[in-house]
C-alpha atoms as a PDB file:
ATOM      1  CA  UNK A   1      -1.265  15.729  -8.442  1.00  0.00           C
ATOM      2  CA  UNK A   2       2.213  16.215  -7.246  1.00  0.00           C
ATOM      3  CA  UNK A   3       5.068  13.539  -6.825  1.00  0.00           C
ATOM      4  CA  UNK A   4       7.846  14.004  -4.329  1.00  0.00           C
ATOM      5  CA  UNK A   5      11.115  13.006  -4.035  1.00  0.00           C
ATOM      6  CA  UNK A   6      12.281  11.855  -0.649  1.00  0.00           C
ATOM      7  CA  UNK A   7     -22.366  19.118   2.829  1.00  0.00           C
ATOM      8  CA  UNK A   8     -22.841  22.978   2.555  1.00  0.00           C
ATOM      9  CA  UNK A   9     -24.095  22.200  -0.817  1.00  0.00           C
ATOM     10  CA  UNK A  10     -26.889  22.660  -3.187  1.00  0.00           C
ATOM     11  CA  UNK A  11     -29.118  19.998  -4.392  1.00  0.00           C
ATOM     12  CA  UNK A  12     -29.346  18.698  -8.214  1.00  0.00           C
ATOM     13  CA  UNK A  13     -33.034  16.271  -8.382  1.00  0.00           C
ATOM     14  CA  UNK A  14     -28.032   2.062 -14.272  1.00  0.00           C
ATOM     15  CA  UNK A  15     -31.235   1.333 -14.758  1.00  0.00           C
ATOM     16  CA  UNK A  16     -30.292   0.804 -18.498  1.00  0.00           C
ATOM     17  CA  UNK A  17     -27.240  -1.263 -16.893  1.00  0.00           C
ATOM     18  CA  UNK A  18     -30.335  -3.025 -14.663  1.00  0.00           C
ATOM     19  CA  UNK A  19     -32.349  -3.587 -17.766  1.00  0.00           C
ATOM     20  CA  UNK A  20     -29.398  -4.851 -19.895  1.00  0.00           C
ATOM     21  CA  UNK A  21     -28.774  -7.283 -17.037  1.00  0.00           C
ATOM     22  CA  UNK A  22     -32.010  -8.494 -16.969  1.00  0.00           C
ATOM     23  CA  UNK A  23     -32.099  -9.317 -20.450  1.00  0.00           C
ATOM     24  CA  UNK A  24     -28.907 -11.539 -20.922  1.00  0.00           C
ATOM     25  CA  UNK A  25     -30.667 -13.355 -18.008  1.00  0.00           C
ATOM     26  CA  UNK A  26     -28.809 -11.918 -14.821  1.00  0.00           C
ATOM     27  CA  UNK A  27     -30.856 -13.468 -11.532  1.00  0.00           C
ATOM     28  CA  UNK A  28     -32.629 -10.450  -9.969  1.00  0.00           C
ATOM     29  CA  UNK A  29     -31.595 -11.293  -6.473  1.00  0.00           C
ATOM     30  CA  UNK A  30     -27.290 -12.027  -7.659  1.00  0.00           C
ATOM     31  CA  UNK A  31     -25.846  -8.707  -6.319  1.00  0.00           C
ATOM     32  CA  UNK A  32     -24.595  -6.436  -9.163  1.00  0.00           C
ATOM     33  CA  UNK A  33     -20.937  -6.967 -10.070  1.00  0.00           C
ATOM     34  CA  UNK A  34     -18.233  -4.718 -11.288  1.00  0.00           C
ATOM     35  CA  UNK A  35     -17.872  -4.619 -15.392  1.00  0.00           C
ATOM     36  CA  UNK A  36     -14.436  -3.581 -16.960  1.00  0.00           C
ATOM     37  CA  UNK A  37     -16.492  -3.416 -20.049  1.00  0.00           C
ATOM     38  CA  UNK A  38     -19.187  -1.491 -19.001  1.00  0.00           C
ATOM     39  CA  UNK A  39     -16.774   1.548 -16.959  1.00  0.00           C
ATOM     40  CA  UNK A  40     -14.320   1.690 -20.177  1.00  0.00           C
ATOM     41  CA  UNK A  41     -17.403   2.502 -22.321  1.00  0.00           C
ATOM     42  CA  UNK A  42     -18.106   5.321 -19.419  1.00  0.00           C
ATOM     43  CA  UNK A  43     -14.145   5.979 -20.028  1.00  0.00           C
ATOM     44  CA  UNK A  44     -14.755   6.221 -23.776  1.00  0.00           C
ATOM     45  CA  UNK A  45     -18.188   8.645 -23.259  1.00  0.00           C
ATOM     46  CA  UNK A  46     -15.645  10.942 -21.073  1.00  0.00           C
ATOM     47  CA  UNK A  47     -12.904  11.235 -23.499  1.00  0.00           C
ATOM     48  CA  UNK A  48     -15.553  11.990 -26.056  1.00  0.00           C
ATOM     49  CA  UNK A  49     -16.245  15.041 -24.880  1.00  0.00           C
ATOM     50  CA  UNK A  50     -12.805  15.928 -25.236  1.00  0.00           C
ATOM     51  CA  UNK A  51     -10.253  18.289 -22.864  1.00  0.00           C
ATOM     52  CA  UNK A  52     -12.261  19.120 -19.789  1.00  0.00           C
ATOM     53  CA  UNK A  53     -10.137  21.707 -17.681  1.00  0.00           C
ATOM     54  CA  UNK A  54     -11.603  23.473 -14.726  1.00  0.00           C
ATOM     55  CA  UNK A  55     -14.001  26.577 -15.654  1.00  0.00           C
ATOM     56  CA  UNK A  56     -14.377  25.079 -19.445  1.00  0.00           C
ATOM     57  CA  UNK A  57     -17.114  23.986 -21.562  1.00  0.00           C
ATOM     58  CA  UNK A  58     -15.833  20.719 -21.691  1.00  0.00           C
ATOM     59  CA  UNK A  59     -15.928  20.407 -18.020  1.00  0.00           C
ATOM     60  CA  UNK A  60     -19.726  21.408 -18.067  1.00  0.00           C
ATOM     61  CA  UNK A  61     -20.601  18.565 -20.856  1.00  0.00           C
ATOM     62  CA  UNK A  62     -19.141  16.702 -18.614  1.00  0.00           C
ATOM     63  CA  UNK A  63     -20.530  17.380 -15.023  1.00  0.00           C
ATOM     64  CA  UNK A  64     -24.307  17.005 -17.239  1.00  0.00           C
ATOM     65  CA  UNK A  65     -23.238  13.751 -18.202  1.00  0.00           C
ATOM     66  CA  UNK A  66     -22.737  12.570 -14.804  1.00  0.00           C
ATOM     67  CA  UNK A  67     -25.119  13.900 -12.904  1.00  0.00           C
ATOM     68  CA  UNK A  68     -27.855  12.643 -15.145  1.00  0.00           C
ATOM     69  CA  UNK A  69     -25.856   8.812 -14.392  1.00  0.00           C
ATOM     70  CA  UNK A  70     -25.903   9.620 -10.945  1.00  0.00           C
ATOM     71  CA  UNK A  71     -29.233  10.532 -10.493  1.00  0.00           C
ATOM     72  CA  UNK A  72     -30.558   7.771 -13.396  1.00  0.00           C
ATOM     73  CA  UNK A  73     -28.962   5.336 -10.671  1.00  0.00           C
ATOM     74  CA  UNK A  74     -30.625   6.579  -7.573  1.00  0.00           C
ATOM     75  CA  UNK A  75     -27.931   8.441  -6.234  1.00  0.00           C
ATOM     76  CA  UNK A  76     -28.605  12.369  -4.474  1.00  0.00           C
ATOM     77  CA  UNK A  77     -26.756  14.479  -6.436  1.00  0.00           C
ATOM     78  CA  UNK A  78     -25.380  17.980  -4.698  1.00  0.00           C
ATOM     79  CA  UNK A  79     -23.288  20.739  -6.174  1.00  0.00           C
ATOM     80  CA  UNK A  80     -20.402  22.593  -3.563  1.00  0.00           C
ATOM     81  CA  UNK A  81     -20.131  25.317  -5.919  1.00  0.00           C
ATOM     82  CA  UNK A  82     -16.493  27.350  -5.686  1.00  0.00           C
ATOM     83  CA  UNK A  83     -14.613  30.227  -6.733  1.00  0.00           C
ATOM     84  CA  UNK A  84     -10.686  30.669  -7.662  1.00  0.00           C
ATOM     85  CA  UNK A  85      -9.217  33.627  -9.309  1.00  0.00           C
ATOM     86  CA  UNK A  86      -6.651  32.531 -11.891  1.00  0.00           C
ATOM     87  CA  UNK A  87      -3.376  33.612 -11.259  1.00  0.00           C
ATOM     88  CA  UNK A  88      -2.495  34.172 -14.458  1.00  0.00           C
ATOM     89  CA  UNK A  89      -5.466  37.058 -15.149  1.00  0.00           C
ATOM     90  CA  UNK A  90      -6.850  37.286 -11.612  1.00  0.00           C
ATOM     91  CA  UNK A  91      -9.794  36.962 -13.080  1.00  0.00           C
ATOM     92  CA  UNK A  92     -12.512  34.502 -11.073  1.00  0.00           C
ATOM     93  CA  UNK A  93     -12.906  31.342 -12.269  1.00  0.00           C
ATOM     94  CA  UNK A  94     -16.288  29.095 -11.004  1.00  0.00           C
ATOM     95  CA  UNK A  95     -15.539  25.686  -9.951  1.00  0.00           C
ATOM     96  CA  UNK A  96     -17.754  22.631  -8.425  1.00  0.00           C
ATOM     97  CA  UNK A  97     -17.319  19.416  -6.872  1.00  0.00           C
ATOM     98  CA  UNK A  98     -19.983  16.894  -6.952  1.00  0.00           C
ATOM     99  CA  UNK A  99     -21.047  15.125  -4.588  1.00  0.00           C
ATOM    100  CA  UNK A 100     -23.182  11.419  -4.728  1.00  0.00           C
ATOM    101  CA  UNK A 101     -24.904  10.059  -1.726  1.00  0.00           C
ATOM    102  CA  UNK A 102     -25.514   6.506  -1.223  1.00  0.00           C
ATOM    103  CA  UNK A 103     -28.033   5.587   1.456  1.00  0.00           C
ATOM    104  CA  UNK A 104     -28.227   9.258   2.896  1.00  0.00           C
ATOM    105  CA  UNK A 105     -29.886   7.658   6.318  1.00  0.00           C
ATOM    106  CA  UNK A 106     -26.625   6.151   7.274  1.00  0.00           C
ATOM    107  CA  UNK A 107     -24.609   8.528   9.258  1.00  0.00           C
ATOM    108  CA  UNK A 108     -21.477   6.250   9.224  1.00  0.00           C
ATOM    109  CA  UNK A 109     -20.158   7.234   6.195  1.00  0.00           C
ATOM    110  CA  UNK A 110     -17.114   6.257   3.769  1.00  0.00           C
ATOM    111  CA  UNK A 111     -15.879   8.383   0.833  1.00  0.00           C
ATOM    112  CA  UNK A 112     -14.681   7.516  -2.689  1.00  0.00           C
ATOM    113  CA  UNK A 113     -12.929  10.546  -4.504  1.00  0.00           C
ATOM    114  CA  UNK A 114     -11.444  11.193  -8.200  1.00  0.00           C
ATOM    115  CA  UNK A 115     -10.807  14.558  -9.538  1.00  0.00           C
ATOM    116  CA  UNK A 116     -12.319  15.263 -12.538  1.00  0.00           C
ATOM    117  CA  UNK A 117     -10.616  17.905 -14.330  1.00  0.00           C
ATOM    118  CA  UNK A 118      -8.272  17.633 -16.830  1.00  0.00           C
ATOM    119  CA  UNK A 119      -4.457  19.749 -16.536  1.00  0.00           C
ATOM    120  CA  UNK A 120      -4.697  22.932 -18.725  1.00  0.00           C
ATOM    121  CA  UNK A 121      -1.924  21.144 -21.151  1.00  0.00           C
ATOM    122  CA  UNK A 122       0.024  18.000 -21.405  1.00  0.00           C
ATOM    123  CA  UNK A 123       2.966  20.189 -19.638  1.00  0.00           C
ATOM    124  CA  UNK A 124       5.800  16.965 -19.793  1.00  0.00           C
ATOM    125  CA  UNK A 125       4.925  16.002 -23.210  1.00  0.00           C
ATOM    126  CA  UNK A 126       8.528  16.754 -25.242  1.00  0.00           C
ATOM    127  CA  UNK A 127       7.075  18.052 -28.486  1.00  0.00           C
ATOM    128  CA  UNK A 128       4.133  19.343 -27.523  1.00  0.00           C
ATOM    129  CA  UNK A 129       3.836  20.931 -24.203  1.00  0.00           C
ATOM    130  CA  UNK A 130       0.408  23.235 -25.151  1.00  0.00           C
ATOM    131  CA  UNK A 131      -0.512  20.668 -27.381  1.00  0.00           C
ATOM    132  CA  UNK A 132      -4.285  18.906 -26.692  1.00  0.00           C
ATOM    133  CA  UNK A 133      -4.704  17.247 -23.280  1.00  0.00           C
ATOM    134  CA  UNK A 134      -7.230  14.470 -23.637  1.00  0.00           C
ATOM    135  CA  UNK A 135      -6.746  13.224 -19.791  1.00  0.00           C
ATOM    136  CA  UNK A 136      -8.673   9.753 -20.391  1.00  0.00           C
ATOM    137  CA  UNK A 137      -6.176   8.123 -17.699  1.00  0.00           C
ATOM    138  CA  UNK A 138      -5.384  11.484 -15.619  1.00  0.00           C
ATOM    139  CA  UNK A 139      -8.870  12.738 -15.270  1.00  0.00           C
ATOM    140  CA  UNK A 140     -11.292  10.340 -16.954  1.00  0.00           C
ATOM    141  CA  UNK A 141     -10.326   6.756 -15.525  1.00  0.00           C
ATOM    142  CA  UNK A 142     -11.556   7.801 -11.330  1.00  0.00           C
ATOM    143  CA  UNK A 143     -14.549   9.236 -13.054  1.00  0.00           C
ATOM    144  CA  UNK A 144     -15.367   6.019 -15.053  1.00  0.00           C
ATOM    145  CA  UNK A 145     -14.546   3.646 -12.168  1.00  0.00           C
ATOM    146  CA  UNK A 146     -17.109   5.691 -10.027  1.00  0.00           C
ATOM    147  CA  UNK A 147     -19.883   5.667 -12.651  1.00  0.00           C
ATOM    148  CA  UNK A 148     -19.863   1.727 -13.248  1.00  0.00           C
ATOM    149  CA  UNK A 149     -19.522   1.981  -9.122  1.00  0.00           C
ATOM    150  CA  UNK A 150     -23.207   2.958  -8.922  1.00  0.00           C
ATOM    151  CA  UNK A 151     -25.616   0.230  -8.941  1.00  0.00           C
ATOM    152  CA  UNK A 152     -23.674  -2.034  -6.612  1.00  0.00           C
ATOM    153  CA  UNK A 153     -22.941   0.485  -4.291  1.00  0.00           C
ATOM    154  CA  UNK A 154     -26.647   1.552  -4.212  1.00  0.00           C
ATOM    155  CA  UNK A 155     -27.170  -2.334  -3.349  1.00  0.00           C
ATOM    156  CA  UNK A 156     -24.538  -2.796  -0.544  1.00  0.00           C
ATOM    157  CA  UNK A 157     -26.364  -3.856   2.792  1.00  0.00           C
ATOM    158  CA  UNK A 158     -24.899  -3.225   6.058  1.00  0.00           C
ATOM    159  CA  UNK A 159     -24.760   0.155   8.467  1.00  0.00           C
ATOM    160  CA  UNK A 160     -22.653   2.248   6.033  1.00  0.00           C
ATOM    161  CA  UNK A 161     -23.227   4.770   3.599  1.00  0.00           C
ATOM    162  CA  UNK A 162     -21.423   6.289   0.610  1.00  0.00           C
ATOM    163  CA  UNK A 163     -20.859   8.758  -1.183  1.00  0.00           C
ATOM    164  CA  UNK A 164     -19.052   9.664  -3.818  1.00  0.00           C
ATOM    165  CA  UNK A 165     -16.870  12.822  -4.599  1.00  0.00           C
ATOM    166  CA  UNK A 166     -15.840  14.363  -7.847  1.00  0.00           C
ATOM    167  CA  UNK A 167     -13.472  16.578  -6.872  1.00  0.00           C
ATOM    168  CA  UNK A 168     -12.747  19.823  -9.563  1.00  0.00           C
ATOM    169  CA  UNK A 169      -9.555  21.879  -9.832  1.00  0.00           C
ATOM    170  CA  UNK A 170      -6.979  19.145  -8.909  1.00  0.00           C
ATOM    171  CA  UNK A 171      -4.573  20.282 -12.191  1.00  0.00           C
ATOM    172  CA  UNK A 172      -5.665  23.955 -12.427  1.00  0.00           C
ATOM    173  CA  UNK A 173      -2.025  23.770 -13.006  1.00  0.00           C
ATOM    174  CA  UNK A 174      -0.409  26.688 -15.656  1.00  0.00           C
ATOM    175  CA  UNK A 175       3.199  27.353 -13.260  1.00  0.00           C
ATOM    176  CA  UNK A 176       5.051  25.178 -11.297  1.00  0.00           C
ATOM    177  CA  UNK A 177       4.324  27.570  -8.348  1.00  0.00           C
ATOM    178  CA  UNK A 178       0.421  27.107  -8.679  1.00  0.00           C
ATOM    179  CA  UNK A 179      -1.503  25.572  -6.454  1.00  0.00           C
ATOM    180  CA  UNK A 180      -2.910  21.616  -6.475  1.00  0.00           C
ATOM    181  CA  UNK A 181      -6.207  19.888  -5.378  1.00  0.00           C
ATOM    182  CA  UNK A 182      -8.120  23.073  -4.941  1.00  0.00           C
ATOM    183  CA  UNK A 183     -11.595  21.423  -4.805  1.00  0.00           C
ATOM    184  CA  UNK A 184     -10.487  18.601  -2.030  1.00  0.00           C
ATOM    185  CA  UNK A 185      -9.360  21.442  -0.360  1.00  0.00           C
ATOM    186  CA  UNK A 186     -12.223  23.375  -0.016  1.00  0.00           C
ATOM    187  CA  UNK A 187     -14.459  20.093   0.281  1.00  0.00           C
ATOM    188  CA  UNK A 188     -12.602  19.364   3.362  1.00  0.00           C
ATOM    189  CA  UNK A 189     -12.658  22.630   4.816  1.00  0.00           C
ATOM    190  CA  UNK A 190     -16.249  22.874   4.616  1.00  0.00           C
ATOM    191  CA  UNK A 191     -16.355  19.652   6.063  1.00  0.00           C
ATOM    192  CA  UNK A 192     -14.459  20.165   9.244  1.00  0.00           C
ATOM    193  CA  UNK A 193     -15.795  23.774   9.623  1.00  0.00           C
ATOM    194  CA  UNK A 194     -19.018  21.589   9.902  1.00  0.00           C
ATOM    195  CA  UNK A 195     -18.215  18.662  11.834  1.00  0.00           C
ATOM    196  CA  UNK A 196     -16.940  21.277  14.106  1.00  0.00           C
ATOM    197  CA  UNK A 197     -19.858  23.831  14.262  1.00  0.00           C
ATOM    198  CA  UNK A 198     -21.792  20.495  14.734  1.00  0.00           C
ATOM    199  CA  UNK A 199     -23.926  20.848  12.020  1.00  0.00           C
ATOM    200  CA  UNK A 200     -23.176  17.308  10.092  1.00  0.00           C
ATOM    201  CA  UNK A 201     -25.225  14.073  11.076  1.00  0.00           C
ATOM    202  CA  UNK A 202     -22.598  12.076   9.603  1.00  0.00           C
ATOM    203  CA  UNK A 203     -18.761  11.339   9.877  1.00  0.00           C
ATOM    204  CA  UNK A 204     -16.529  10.112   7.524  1.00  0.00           C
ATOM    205  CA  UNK A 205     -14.898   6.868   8.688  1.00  0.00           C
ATOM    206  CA  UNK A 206     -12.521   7.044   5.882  1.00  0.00           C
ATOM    207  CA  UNK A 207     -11.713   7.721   2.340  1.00  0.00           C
ATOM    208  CA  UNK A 208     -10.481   6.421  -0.920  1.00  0.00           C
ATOM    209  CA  UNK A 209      -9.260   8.511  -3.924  1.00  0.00           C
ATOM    210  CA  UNK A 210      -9.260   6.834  -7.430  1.00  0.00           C
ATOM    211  CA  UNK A 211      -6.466   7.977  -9.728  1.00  0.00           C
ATOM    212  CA  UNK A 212      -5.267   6.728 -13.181  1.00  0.00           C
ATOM    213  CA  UNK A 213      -6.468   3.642 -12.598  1.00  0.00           C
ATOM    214  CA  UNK A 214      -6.878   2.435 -16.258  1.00  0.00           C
ATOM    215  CA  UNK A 215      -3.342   2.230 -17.634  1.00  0.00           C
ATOM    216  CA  UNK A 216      -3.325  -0.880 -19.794  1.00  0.00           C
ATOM    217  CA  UNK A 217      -0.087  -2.111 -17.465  1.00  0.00           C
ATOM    218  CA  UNK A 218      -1.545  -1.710 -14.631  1.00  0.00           C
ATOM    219  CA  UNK A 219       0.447  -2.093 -11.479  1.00  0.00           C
ATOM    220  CA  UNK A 220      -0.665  -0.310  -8.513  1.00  0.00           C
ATOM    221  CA  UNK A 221       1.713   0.047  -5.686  1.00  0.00           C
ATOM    222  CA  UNK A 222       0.657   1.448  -2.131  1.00  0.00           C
ATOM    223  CA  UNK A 223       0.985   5.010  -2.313  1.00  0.00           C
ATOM    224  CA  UNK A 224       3.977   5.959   0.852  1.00  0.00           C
ATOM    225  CA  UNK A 225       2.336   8.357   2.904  1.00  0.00           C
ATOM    226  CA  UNK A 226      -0.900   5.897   2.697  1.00  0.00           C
ATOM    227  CA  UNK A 227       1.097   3.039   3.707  1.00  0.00           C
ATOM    228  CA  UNK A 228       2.554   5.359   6.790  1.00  0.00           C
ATOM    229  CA  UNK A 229       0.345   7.145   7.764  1.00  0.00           C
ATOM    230  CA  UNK A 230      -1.446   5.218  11.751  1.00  0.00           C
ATOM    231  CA  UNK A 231      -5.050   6.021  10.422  1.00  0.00           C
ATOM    232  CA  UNK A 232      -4.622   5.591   6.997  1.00  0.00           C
ATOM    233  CA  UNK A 233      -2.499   2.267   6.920  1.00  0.00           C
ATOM    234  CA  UNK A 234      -6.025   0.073   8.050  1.00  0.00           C
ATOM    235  CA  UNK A 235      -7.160   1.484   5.021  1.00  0.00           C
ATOM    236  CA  UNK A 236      -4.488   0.118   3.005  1.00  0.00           C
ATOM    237  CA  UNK A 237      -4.321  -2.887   4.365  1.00  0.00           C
ATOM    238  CA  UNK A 238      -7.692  -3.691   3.629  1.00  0.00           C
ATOM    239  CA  UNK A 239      -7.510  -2.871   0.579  1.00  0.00           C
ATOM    240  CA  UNK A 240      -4.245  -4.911  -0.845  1.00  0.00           C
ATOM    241  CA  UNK A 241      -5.752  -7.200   1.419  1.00  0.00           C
ATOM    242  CA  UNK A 242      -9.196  -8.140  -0.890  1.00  0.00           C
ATOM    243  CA  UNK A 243      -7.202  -7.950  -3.825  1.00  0.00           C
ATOM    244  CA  UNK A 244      -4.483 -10.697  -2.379  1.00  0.00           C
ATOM    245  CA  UNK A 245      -7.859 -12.736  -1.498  1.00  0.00           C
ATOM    246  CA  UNK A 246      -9.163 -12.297  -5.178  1.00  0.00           C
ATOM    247  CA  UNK A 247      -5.893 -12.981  -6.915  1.00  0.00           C
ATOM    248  CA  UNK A 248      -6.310  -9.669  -8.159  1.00  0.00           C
ATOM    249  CA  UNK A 249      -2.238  -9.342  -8.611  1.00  0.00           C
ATOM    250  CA  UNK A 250      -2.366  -5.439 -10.378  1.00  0.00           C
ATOM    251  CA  UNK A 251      -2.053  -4.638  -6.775  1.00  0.00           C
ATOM    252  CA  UNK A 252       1.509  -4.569  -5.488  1.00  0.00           C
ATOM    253  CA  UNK A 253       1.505  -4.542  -1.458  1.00  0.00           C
ATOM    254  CA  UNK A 254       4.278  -1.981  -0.880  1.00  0.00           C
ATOM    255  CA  UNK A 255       5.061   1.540  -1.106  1.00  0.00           C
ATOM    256  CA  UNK A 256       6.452   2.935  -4.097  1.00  0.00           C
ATOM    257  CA  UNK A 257       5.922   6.413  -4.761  1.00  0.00           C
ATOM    258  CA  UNK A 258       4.600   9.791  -2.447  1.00  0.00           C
ATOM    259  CA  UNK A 259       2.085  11.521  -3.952  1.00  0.00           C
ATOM    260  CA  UNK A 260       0.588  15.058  -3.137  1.00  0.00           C
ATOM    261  CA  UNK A 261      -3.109  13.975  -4.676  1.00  0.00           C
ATOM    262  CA  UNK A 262      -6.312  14.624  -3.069  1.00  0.00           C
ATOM    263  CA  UNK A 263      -6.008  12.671   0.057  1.00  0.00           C
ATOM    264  CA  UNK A 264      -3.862  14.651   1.954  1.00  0.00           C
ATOM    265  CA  UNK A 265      -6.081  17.549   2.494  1.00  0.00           C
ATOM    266  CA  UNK A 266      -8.505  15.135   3.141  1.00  0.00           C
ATOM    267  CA  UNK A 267      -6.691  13.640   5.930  1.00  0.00           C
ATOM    268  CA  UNK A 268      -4.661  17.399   7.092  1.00  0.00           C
ATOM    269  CA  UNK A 269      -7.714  19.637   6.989  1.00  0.00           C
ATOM    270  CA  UNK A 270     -10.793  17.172   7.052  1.00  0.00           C
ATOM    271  CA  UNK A 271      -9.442  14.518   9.422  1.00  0.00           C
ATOM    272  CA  UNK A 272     -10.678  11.994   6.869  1.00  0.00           C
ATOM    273  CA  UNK A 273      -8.358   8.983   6.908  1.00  0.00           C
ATOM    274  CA  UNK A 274      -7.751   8.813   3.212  1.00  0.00           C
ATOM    275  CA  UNK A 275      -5.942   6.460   0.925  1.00  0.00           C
ATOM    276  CA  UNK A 276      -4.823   6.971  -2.460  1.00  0.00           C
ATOM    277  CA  UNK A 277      -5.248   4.418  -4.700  1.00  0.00           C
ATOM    278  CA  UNK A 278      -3.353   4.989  -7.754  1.00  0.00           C
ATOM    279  CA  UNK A 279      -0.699   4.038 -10.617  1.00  0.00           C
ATOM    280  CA  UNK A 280       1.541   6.596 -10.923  1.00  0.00           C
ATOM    281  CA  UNK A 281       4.195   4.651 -13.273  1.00  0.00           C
ATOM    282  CA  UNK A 282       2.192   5.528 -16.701  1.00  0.00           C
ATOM    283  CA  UNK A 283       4.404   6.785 -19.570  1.00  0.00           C
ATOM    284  CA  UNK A 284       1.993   8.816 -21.067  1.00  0.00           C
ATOM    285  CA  UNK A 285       1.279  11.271 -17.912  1.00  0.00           C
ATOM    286  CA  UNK A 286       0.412  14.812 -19.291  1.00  0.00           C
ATOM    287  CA  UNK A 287       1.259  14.201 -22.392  1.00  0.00           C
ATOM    288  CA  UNK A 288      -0.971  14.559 -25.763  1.00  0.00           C
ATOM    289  CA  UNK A 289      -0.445  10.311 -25.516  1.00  0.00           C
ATOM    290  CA  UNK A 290      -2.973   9.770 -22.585  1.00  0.00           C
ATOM    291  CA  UNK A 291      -5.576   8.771 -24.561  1.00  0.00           C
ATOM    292  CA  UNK A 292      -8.393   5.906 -24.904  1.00  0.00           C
ATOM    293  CA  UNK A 293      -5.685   3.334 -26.483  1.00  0.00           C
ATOM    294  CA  UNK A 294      -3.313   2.946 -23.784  1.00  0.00           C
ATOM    295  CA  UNK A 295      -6.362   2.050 -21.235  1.00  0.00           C
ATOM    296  CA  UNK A 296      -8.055  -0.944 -20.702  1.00  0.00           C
ATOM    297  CA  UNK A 297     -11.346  -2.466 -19.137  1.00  0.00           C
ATOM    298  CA  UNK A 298      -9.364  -5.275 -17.734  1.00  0.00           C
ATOM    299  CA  UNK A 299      -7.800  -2.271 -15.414  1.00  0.00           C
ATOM    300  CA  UNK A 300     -11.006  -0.662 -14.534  1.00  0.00           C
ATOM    301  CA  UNK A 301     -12.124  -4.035 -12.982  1.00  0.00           C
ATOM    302  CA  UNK A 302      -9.522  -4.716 -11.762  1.00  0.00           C
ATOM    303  CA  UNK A 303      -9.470  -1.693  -9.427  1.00  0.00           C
ATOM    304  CA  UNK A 304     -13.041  -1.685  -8.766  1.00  0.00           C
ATOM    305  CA  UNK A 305     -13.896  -5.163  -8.223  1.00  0.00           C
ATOM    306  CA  UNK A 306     -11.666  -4.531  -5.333  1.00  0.00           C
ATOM    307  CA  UNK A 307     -12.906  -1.629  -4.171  1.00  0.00           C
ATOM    308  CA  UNK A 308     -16.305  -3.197  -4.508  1.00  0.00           C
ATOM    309  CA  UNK A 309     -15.198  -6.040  -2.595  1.00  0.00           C
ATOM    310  CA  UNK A 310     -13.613  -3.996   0.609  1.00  0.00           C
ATOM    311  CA  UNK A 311     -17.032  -1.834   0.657  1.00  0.00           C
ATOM    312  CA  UNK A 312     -19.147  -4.811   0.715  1.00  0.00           C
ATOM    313  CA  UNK A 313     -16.508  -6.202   3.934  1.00  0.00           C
ATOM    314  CA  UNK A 314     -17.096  -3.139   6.133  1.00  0.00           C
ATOM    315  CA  UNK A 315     -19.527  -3.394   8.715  1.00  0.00           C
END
């Protein structure tokens, strides 16, 4: 993403969390929960697999290893499949988004995005600047929060469906000049190509996008054009507003920073109210230092116990 100044898709076909549950004694009918421990040891599978930039093999470990979570968990797994031409080569370069449906019958529909690519190279790091970009925070933490996301979201009542949206090419970043958030992009002009062709059952009531939300000092301020924004400041509010009612205090309820992330094509081009939730003030941000050790579990639950908590309030 940038900081400033001032279903066209093709179909793929926890319980082991379920099972795990079970066996410390979990009652079957308590609704699942949120665990900080469970999404950083998604976190820690992700960085495993090591730098994961658009069109690389690292990338394609990594969309295996979460479709088969997505689809272990019950969700539909689709592929929007994609193609760029790198600007350095102008060679093509195949990308895909991912896309996770919860409760498919519902046709009023909310989304929750993270970008899943990792930048080329950690660009702002001062010794290294083509050095190895790990991306666990920048890349890995949206990812993780979504995966431990699953089995409650599969178990939310109410008239409202999910899904969730891995969104690739976000960083496909080698020149200041290139372009950002290349798969949001073209997810959300498929989408309003279709909504206006009238071809989609559903609409998306609104959207959340989940970035670097591990950072061990977590502090997550409202994101400017979020907070501004007529349709997308309900949004906000509800969210800072479950985590004031949970004592959840990572959350800071006012604007900070303006970030060009994933939700503003969303909301320009899709006309999906989107928020972005997301802690921009993180010291190691694409350097070769944004690795497993300066995240935490305590920040994945803290971000998705809320975000668990405002999907479970909408009705």
């Amino acid at each position: 993403m940038r900081v400033r100044s001032d279903h066209f898709f093709r179909e793929v076909p926890w319980a082991a969390c379920l099972w795990a549950a079970a066996a410390t004694g979990a009652i079957a009918d308590e609704p699942p929960q949120f665990s900080g421990a469970r999404a950083f040891g998604h976190l820690g599978a992700i960085a495993a697999l090591g730098p994961r930039p658009s069109g690389s093999q690292g990338m394609a470990r990594q969309r295996e290893l979460v479709v088969k979570h997505f689809q272990a968990a019950g969700g539909r797994v689709t592929r929007q499949p994609f193609q760029i031409r790198d600007r350095r080569t102008g060679q093509p370069v195949p990308m895909e988004n991912l896309i996770v449906e919860w409760h498919p019958d519902r046709t009023d529909r909310v989304l929750l995005g993270a970008h899943c690519d990792t930048r080329p190279f950690p660009d702002r790091d001062p010794t290294d600047p083509r050095g190895v970009f790990l991306g666990v925070n920048d890349g890995g933490s949206g990812v993780a929060a979504l995966m431990e996301l699953a089995a409650a979201v599969r178990a939310i009542d109410g008239p409202v469906g999910v899904d969730f949206v891995l969104f690739d090419a976000e960083e496909y970043v080698f020149a200041p000049r290139d372009p950002y958030c290349l798969g949001s992009n073209f997810f959300a002009r498929q989408y309003a190509a279709a909504r206006q062709a009238g071809t989609l059952p559903y609409r998306y009531r609104c959207g959340v996008i989940l970035d670097m939300v591990a950072d061990r000092d977590l502090e997550i301020f409202q994101e400017q054009q979020s907070a501004n924004w007529p349709d997308t400041q309900p949004v906000v509010d509800a969210l800072w507003g479950a985590a004031a009612r949970m004592g959840v205090r990572q959350f800071v309820p006012r604007p900070k920073y303006t970030i060009e992330d994933d939700h503003v094509p969303l909301r320009m081009i899709g006309r999906i109210p989107t928020c972005d939730v997301i802690d921009f003030d993180y010291a190691q941000w694409h350097t070769t230092h944004d690795t497993l050790e300066h995240c935490s579990a305590e920040a994945l639950e803290a971000v998705g116990s809320v975000v668990l908590e405002w999907l479970r309030g909408l009705e």
